[in-house]
Each structure stands twice: as structure tokens, then as C-alpha cells.
N, C-alpha and C. Protein backbone atom coordinates (compact mmCIF):
# COMPACT_ATOMS: atom_id res chain seq x y z
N UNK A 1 104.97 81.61 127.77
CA UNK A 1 105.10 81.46 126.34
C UNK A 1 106.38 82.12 125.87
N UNK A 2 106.76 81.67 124.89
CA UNK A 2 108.08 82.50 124.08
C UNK A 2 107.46 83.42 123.19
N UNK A 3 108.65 84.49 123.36
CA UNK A 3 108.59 85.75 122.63
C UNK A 3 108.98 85.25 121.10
N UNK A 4 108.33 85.26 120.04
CA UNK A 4 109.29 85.29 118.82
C UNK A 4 110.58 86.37 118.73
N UNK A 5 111.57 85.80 117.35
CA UNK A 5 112.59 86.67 117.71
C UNK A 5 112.26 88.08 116.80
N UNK A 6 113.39 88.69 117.36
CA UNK A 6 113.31 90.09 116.51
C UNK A 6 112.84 89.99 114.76
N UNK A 7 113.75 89.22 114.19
CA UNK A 7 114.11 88.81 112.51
C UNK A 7 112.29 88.22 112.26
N UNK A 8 111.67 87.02 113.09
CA UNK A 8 110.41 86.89 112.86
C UNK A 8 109.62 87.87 112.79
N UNK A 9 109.50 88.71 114.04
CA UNK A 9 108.48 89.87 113.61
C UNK A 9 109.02 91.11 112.79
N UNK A 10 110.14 91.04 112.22
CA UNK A 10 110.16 92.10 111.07
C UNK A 10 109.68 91.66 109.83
N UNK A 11 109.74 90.10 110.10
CA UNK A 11 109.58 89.55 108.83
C UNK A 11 108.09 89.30 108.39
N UNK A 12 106.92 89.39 109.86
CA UNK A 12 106.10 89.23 109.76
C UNK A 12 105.60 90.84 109.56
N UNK A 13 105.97 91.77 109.94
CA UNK A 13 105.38 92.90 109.79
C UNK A 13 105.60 93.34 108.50
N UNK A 14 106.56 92.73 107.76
CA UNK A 14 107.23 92.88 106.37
C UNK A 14 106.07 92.33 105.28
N UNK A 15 105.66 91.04 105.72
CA UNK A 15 104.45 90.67 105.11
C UNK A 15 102.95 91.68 105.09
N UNK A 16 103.30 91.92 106.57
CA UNK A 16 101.80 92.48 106.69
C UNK A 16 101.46 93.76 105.87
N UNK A 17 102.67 94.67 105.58
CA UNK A 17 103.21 95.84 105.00
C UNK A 17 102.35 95.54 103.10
N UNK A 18 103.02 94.19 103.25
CA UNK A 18 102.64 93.93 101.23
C UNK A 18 101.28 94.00 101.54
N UNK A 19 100.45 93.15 102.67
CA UNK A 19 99.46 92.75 102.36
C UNK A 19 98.52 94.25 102.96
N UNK A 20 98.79 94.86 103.67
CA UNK A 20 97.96 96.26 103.41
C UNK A 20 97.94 96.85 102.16
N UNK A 21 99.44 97.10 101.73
CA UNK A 21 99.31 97.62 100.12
C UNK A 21 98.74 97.36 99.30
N UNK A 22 98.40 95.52 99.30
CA UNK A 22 97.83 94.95 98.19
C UNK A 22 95.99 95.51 98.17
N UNK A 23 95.60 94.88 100.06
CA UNK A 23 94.08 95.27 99.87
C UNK A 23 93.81 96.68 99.95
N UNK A 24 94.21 97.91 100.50
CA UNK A 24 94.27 99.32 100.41
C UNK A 24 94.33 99.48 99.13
N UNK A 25 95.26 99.60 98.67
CA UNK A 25 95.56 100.28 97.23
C UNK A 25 95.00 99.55 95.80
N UNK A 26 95.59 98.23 95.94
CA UNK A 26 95.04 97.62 94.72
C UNK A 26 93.66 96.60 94.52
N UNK A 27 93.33 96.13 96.06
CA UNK A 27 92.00 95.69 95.74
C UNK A 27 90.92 96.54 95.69
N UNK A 28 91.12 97.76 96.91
CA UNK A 28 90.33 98.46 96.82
C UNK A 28 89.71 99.72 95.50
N UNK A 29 90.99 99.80 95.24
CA UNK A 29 90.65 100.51 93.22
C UNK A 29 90.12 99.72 92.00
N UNK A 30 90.41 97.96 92.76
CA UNK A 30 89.41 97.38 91.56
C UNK A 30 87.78 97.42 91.76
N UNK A 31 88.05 97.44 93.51
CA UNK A 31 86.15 97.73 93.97
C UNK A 31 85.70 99.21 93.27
N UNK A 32 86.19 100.05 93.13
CA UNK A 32 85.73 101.29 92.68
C UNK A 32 85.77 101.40 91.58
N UNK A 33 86.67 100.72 90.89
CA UNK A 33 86.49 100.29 88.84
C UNK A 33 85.09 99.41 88.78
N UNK A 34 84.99 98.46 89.47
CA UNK A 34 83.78 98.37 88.98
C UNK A 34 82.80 98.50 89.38
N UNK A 35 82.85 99.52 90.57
CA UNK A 35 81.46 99.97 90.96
C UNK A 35 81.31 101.69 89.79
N UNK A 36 81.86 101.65 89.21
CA UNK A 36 81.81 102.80 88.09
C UNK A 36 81.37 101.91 87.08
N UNK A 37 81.24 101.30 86.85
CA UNK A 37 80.70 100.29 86.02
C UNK A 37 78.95 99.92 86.08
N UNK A 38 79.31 99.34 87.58
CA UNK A 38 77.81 98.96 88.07
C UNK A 38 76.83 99.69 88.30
N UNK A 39 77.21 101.07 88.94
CA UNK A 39 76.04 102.13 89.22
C UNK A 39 76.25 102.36 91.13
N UNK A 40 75.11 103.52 91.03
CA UNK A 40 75.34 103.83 92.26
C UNK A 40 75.03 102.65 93.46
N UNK A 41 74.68 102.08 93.12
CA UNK A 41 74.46 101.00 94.67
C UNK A 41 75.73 100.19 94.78
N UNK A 42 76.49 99.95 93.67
CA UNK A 42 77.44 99.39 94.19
C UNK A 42 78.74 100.40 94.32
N UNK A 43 78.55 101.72 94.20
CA UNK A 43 79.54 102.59 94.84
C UNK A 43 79.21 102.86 96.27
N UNK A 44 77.85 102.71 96.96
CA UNK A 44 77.15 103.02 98.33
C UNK A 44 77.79 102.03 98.73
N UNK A 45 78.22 100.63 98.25
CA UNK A 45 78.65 99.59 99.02
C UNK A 45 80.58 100.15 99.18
N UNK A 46 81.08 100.36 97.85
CA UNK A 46 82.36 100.72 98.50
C UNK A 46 82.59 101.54 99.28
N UNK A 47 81.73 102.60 99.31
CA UNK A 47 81.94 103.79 100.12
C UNK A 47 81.39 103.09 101.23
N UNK A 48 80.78 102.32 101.69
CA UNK A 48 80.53 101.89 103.07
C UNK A 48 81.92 100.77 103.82
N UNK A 49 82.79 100.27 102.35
CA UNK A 49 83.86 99.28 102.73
C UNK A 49 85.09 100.13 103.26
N UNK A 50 85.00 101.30 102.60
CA UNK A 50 86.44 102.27 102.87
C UNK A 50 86.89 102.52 104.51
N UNK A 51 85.97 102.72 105.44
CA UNK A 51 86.15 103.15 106.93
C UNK A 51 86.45 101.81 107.51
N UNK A 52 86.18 100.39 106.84
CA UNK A 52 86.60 99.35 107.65
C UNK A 52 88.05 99.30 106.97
N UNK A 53 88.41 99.11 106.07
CA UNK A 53 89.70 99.08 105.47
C UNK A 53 90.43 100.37 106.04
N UNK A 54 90.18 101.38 106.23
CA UNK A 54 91.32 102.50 106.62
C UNK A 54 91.34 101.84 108.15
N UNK A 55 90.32 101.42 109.03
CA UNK A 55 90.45 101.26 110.56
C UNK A 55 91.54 100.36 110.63
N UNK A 56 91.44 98.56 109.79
CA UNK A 56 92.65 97.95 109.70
C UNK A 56 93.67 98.14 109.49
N UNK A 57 93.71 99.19 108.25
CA UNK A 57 94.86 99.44 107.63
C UNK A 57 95.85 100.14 109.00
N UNK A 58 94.81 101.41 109.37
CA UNK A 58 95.72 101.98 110.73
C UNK A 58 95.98 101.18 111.74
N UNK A 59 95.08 99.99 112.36
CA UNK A 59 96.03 99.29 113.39
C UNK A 59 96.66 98.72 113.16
N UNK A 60 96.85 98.01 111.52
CA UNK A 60 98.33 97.66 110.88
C UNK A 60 99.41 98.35 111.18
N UNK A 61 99.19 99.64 110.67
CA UNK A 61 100.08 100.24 110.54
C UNK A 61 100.77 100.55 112.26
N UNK A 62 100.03 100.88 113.46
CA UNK A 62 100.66 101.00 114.35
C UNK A 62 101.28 100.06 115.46
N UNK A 63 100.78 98.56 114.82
CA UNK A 63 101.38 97.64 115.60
C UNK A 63 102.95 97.63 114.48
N UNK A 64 103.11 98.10 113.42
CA UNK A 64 103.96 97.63 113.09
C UNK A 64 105.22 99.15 113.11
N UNK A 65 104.28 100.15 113.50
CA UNK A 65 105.45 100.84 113.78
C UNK A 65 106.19 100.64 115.56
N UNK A 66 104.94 100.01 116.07
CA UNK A 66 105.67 99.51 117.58
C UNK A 66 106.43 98.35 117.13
N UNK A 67 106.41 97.90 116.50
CA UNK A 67 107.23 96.39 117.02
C UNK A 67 108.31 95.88 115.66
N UNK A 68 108.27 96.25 114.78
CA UNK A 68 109.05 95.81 113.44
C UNK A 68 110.28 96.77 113.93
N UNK A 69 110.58 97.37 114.61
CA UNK A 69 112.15 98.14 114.75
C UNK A 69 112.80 97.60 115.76
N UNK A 70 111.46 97.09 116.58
CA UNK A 70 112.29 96.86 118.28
C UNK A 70 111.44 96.40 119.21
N UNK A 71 111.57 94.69 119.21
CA UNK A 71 110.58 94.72 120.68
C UNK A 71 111.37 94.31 122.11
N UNK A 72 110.75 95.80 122.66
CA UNK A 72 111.41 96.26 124.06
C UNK A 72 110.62 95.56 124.97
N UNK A 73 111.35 95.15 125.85
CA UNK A 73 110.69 94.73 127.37
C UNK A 73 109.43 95.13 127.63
N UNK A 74 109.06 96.91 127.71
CA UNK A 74 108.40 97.40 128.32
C UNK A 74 106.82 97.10 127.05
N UNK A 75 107.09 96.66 125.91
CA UNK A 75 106.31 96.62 125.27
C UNK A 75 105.77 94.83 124.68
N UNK A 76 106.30 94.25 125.47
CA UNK A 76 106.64 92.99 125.15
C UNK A 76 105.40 92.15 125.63
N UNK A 77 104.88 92.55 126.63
CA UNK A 77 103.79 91.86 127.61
C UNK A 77 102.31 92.09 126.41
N UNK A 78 102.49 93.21 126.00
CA UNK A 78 100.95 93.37 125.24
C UNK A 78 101.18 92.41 123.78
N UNK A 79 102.46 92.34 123.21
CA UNK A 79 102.43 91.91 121.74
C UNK A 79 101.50 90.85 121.62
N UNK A 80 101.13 89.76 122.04
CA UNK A 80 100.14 88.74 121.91
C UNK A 80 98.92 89.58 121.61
N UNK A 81 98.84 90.72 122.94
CA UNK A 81 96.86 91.21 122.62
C UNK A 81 97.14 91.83 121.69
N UNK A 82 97.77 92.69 121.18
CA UNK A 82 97.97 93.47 120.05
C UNK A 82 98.27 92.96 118.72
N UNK A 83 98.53 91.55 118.79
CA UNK A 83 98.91 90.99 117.13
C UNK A 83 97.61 90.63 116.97
């Protein structure tokens, strides 16, 4: 298979960057606006959504600090299992 080029996966990790920000930060503060609204069962539900969103958010974050600067040879073979 072909490697995409460098410019693709910055550009894709560039995306992925907005789209953590968007569901981390701003979807997830509208779940907690209106679970202040709704009552405690629907804060038991955000507080149960938060540990799946931080788990994504972090393997976002570390495939894209491996590979959005530089993909090296030695790291090149995993990028498929890892995207």
C-alpha cells in the first residue's frame, strides 16, 4: 500500500485537532448545560460520557503528536493500525 504524503497527514491531523476541540470542549459543556437543567440522572449520564471522551481525546492526541511533524520510517509500518 502507499504511504500518504507528509502535507496529507498534517492536514488530516489538523482536522482531527478542530474536531477534538469541538467534541471535548464545546459539545461536551453543552452536555453539562443541560444536564444542570435536567437533574441528577442526566448529570450521572455525563459524568459516565467524560472517561470515554478523555480516552479518545488522548489517543487523538498521541497519534497526532507521532505523526503530524514527521512520518519516519521507523514509525511508518504501524500508521495504518494506529489511524
Amino acid at each position: 500500500h502507499t504511504m500518504p504524503s507528509q502535507d496529507k497527514i498534517v492536514e488530516f491531523c489538523q482536522l482531527l485537532m478542530d474536531y477534538l476541540s469541538a467534541g471535548h470542549f464545546e459539545v461536551y459543556e453543552q452536555i453539562v448545560t443541560q444536564c444542570a437543567i435536567n437533574g441528577t440522572d442526566s448529570r450521572k449520564l455525563a459524568d459516565s460520557l467524560y472517561p470515554k471522551i478523555a480516552l479518545s481525546t488522548d489517543l487523538a492526541l498521541e497519534f497526532n503528536d507521532k505523526y503530524a511533524e514527521h512520518l519516519s520510517t521507523r514509525n511508518s509500518g504501524a500508521f495504518d493500525i494506529e489511524l
